[in-house]
Protein backbone atom coordinates (compact mmCIF):
# COMPACT_ATOMS: atom_id res chain seq x y z
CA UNK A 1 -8.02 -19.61 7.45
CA UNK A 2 -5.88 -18.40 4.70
CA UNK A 3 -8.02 -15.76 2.36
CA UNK A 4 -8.46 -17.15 -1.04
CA UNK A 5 -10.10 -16.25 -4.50
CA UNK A 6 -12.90 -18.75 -3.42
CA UNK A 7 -13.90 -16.40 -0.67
CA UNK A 8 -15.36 -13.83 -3.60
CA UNK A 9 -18.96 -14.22 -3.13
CA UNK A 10 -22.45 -13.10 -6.02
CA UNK A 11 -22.67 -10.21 -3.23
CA UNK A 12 -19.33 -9.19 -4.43
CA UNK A 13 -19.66 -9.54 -7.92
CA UNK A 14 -23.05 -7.58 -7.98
CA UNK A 15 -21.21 -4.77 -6.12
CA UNK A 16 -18.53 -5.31 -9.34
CA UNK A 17 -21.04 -5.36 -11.65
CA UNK A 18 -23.43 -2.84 -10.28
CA UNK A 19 -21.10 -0.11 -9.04
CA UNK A 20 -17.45 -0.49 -10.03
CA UNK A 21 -17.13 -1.68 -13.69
CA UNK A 22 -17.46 1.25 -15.36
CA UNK A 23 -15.16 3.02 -12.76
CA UNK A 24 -12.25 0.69 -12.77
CA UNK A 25 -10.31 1.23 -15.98
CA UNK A 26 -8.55 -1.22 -18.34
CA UNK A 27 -5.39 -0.61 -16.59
CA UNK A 28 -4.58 -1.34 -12.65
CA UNK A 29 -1.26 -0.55 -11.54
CA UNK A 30 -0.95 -1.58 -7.90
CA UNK A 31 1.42 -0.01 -6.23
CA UNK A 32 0.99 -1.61 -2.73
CA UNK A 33 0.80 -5.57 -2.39
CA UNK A 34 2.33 -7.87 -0.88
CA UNK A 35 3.84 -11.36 -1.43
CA UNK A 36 4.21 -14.16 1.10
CA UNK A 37 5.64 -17.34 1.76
CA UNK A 38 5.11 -18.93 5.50
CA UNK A 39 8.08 -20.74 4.86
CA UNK A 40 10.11 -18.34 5.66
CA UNK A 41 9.10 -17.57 9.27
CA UNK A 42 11.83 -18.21 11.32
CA UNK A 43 12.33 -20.82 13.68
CA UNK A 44 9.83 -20.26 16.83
CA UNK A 45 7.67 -18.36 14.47
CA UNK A 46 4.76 -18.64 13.47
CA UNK A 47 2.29 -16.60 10.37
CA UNK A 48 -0.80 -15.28 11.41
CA UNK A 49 -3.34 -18.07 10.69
CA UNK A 50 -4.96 -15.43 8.06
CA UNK A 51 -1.54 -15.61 6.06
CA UNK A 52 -1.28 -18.27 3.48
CA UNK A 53 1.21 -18.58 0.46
CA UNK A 54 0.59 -15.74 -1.54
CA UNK A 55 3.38 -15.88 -4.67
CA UNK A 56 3.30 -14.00 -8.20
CA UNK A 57 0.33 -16.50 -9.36
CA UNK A 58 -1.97 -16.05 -6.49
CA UNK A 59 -1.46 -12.00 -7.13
CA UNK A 60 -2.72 -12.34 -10.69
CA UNK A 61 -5.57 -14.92 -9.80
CA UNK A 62 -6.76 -12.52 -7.34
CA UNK A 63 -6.19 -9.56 -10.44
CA UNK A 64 -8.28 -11.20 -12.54
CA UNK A 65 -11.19 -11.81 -9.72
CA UNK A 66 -11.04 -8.22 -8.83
CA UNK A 67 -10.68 -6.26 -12.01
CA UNK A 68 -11.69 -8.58 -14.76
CA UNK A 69 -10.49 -8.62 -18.20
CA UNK A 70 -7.87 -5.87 -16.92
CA UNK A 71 -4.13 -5.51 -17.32
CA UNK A 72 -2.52 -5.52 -14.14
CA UNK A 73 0.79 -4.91 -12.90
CA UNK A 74 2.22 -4.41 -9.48
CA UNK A 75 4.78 -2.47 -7.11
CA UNK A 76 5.24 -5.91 -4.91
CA UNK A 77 6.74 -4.77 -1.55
CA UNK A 78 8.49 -6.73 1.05
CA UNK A 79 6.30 -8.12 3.97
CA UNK A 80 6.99 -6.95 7.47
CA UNK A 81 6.26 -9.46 9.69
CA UNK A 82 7.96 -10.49 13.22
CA UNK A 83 10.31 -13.25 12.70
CA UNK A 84 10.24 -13.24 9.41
CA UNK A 85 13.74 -14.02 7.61
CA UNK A 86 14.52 -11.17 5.64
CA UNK A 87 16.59 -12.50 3.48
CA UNK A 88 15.01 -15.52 2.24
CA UNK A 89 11.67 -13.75 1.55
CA UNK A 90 13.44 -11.19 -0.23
CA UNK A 91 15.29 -13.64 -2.45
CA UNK A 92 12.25 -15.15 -3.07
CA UNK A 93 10.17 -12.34 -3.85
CA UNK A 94 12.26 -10.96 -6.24
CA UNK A 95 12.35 -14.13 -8.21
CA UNK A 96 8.56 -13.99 -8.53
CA UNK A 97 8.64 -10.36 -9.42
CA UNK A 98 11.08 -11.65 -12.18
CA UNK A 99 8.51 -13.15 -13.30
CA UNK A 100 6.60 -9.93 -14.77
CA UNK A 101 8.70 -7.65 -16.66
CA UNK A 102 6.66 -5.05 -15.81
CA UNK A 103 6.34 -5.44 -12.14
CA UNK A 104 8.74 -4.06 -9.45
CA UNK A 105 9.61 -4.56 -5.98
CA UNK A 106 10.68 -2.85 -2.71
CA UNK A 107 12.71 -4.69 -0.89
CA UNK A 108 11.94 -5.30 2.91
CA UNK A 109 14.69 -3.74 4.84
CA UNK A 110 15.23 -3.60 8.83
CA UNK A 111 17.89 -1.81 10.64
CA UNK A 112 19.61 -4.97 10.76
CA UNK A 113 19.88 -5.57 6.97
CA UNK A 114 23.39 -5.46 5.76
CA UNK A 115 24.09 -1.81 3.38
CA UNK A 116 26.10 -4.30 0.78
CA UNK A 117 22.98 -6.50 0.67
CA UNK A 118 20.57 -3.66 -0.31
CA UNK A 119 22.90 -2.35 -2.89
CA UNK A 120 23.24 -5.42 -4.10
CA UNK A 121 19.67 -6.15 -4.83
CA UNK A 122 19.60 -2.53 -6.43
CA UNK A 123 22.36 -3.20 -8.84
CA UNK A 124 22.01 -6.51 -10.28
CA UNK A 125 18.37 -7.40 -8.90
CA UNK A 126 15.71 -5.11 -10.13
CA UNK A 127 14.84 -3.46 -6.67
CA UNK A 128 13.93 0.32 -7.07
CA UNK A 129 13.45 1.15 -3.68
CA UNK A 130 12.49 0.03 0.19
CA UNK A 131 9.99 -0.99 2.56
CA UNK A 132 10.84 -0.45 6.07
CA UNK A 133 8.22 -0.89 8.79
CA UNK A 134 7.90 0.04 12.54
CA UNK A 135 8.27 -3.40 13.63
CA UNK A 136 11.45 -3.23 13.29
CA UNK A 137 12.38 -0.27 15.22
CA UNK A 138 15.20 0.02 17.17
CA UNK A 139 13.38 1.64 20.10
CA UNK A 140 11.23 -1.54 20.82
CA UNK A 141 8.13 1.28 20.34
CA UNK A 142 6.26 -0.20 17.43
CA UNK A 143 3.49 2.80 18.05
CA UNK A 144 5.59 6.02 18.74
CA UNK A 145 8.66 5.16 16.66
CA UNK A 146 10.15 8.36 14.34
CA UNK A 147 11.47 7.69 10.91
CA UNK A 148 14.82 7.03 11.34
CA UNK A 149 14.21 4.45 14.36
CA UNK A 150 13.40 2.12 11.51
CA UNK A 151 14.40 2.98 8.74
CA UNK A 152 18.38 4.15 9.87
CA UNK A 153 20.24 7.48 8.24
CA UNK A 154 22.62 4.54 6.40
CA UNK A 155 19.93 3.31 4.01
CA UNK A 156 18.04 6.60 3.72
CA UNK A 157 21.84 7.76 2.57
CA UNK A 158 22.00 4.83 -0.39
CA UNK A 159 18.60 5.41 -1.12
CA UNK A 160 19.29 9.06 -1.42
CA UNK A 161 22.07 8.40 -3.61
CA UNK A 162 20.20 5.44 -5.59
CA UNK A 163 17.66 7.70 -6.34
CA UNK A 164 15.34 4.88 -4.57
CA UNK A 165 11.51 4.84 -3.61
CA UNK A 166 10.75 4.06 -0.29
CA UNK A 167 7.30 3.10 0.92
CA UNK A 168 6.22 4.61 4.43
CA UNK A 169 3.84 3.44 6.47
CA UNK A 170 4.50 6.32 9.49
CA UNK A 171 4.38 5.98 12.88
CA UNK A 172 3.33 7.62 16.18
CA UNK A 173 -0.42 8.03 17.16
CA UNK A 174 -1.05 11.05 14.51
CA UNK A 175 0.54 9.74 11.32
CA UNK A 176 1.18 12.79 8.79
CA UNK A 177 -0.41 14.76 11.20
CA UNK A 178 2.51 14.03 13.82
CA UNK A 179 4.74 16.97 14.19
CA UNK A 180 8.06 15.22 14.57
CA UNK A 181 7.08 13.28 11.08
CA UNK A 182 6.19 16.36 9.60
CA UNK A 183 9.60 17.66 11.01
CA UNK A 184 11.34 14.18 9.67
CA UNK A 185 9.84 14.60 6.25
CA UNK A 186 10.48 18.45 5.60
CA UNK A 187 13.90 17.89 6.82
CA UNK A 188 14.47 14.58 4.28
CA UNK A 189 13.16 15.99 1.07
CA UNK A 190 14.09 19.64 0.80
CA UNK A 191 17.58 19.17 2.36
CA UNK A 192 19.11 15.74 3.36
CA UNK A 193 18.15 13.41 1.31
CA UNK A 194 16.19 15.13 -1.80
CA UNK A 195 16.51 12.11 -3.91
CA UNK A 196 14.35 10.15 -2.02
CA UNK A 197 11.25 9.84 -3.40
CA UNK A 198 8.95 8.88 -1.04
CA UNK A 199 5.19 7.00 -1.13
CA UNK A 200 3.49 7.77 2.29
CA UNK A 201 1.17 4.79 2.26
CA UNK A 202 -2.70 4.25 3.55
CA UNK A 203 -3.00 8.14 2.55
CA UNK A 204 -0.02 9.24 4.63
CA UNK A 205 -1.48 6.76 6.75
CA UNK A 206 -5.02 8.69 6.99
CA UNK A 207 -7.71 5.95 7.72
CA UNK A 208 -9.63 8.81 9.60
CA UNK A 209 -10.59 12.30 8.37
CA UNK A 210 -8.18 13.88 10.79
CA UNK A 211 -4.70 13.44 10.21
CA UNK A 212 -4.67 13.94 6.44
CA UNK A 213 -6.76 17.47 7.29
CA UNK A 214 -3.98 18.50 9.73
CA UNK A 215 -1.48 18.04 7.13
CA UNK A 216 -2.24 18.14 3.67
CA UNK A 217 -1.25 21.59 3.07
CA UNK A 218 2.29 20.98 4.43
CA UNK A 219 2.69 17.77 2.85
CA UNK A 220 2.06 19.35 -0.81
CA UNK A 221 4.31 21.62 -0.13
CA UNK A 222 7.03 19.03 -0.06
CA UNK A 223 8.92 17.73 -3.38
CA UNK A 224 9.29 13.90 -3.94
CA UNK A 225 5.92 13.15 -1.90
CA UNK A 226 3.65 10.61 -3.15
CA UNK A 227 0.83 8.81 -1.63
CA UNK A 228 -0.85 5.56 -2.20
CA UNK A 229 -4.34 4.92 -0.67
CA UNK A 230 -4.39 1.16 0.04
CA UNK A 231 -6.94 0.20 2.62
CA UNK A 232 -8.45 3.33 3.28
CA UNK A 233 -12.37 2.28 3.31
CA UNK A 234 -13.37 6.07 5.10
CA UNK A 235 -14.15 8.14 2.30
CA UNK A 236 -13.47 11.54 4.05
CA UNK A 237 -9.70 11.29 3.62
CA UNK A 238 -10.02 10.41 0.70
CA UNK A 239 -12.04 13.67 -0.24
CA UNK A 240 -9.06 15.63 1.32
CA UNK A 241 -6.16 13.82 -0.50
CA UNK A 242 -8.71 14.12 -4.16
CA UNK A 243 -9.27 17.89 -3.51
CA UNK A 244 -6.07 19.14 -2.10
CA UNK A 245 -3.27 17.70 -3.16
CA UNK A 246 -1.90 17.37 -6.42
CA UNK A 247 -3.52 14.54 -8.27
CA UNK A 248 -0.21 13.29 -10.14
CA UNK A 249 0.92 12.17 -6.84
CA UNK A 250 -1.80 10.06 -6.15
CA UNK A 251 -1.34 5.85 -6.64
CA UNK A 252 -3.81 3.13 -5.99
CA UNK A 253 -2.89 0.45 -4.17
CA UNK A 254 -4.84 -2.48 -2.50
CA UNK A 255 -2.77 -3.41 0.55
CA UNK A 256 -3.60 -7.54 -0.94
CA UNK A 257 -3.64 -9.93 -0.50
CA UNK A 258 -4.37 -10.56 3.56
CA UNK A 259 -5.02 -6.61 4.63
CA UNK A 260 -7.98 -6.04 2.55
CA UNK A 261 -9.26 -8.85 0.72
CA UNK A 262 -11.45 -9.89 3.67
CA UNK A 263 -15.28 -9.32 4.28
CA UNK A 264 -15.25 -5.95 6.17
CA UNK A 265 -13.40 -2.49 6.30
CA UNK A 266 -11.08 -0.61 8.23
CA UNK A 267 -13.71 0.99 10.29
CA UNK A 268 -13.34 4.91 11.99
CA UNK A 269 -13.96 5.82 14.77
CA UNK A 270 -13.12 9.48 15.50
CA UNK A 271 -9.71 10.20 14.98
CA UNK A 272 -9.14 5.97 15.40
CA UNK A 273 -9.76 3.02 13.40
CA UNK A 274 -9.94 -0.63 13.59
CA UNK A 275 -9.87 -3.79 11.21
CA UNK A 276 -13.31 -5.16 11.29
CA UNK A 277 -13.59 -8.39 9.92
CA UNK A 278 -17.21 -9.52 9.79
CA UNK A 279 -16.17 -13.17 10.82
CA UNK A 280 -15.23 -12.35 13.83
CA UNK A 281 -17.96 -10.80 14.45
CA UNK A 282 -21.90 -12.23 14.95
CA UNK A 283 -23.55 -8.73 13.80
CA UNK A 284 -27.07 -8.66 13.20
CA UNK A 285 -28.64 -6.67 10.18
CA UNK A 286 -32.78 -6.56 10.85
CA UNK A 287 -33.14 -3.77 8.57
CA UNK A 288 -31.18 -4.57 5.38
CA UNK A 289 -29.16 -6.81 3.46
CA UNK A 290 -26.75 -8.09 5.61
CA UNK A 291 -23.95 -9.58 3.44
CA UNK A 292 -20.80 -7.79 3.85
CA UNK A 293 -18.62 -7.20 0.58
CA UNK A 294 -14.64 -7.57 0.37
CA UNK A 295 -12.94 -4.36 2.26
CA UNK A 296 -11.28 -3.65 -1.36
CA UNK A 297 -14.45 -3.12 -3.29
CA UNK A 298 -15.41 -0.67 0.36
CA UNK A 299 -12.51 1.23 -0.46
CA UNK A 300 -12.91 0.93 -4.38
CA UNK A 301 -16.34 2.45 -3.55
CA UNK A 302 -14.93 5.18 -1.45
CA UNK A 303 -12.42 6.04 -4.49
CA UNK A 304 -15.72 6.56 -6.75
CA UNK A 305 -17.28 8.76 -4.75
CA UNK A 306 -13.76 11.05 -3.43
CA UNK A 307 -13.65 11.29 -7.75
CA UNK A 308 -17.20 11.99 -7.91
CA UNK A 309 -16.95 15.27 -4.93
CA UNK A 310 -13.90 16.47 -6.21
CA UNK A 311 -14.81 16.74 -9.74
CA UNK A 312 -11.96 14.01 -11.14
CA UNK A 313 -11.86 13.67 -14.90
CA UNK A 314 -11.94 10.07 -16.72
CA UNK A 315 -8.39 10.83 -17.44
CA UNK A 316 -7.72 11.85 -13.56
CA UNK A 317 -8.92 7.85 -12.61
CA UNK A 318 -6.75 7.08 -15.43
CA UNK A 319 -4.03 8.22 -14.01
CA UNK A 320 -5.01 7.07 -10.12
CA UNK A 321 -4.70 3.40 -11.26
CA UNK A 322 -1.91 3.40 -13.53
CA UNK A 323 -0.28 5.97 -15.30
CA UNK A 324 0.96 7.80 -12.50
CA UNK A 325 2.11 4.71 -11.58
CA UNK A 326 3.53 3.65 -14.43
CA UNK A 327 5.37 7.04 -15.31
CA UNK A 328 6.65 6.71 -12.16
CA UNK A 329 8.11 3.17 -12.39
CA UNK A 330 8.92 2.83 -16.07
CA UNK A 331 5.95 0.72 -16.93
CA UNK A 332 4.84 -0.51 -20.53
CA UNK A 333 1.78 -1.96 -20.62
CA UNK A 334 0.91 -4.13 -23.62
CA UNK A 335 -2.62 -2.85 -24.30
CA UNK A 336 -2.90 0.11 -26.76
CA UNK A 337 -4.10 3.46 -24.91
């Protein structure tokens, strides 16, 4: 079944009350979530049963469930999904975005998406930037695909000349770590295409210690990097990304509404992880309270304690959920600082 506001339970809310109100600020700017529409799956396809119609309302409902009696905004980004059609749910998700001035969107692009489409969408549609994905890779090799496989030198050449963002989620079995994508991403931003300005999402795509250990003191090295940290529930990366890198670079996002607003976590194990939905599962908790809380609040609680070892500052989780954010995206919120 389709997750759903309704599916917040008083375990939830006493880990919100508890643990996470006074760490959550006024302000959320998420800067990974997704919109969806199963109307658009193409003929022969079908969304994953977990996938319901998530428009501009349904993110706010959710907003207000989450974070209560916080302003949020969002950096909405296209949904990669097999057999979806691109160019309905793009149409359609920029109207919804529409419908908050001070939200954004990154369009969903494949290798198959036409250049004048993109552009077009940049110029008279609001997009500032891209989300490509390695389903979509020309190889057929959704696991080992490099950078350009899915996301072609054509649009990384308007997007250099746009000036666009472009969300990552990297490939290949090491992520960051990965030496051709550490290759791919020196060569992009200090000489091909330094206008890019890139998000490398999921912590450079870190859900285990390792990768983001391997890498960090490359990838800080590199101009136009930014990360966001949706779904990361492992708090070890995110004590690497909090201590090493610079902390301006740093976005939150929550990977919502279907990727982590489910009972569970993205669960380690060594340098792999898995999606570990508790209703799948029949666990069995003897010893303690068994009731599992929504994987956002896991990583929400993994954020707090990342701050807490790396000595953050109030105004350094100010600027996690928002303001970098919204210096980065021309944001205005409405509440007074």
């Amino acid at each position: 079944m389709p997750v759903s506001p309704n599916d917040f339970t008083s375990h939830d809310q006493q880990i919100w009350d508890e643990e996470l109100q006074d760490f959550v600020p006024d302000r959320v700017l998420d800067a990974h979530i997704h919109l969806f529409d199963p109307a658009h799956m193409s003929a022969g396809s079908a969304a994953p049963s977990h996938r319901g119609l998530n428009d501009l309302s349904s993110l706010q409902e959710w907003a207000a469930r989450l974070y209560p009696g916080r302003e949020a905004h969002f950096l909405v980004l296209g949904t990669p999904i097999p057999g979806i059609d691109v160019a309905a749910h793009n149409h359609w998700s920029i109207e919804q975005v529409r419908r908050d001035p001070q939200s954004r969107m990154n369009r969903l692009v494949t290798p198959a998406c036409r250049m004048e489409d993109i552009e077009r969408d940049v110029r008279e549609r609001g997009v500032i930037g891209l989300k490509p994905y390695r389903f979509f890779s020309v190889t057929g090799d959704v696991a080992q695909c490099r950078i350009h496989e899915f996301l072609p030198h054509a649009q990384m050449e308007l997007a250099n000349e746009k000036g666009l963002w472009v969300t990552m989620h990297l490939s290949r079995f090491h992520g960051c770590a990965d030496e051709h994508n550490l290759h791919d991403l020196r060569e992009y931003t200090t000489h091909r295409y330094p206008k890019i300005k890139w998000i490398l999402a999921h912590c450079a795509r870190s859900f285990t210690y390792w990768p983001i250990r391997q890498a960090v003191d490359q990838l800080r090295d590199l101009p136009n990097i930014w990360y966001d940290i949706s779904a990361v529930t492992d708090v070890r990366p995110l004590i690497t990304l909090f201590s090493r890198e610079d902390r301006r670079r740093i976005l939150y996002g929550s990977d919502g509404v279907t990727a982590t607003y489910f009972h569970g976590q993205y669960a380690a194990m060594g340098r792999a992880w898995q999606y570990i939905d508790m209703v799948r599962f029949d666990l069995k908790f003897p010893h303690c309270d068994g009731r599992p809380i929504l994987a956002i609040y896991e990583q929400l609680l993994s954020m707090k304690q990342a701050a807490e070892i790396a000595q953050w500052s109030k105004s350094d989780i100010e600027n996690l959920f928002w303001r970098n954010a919204a210096t980065a995206f021309n944001v205005k919120f409405a509440t007074v600082p």
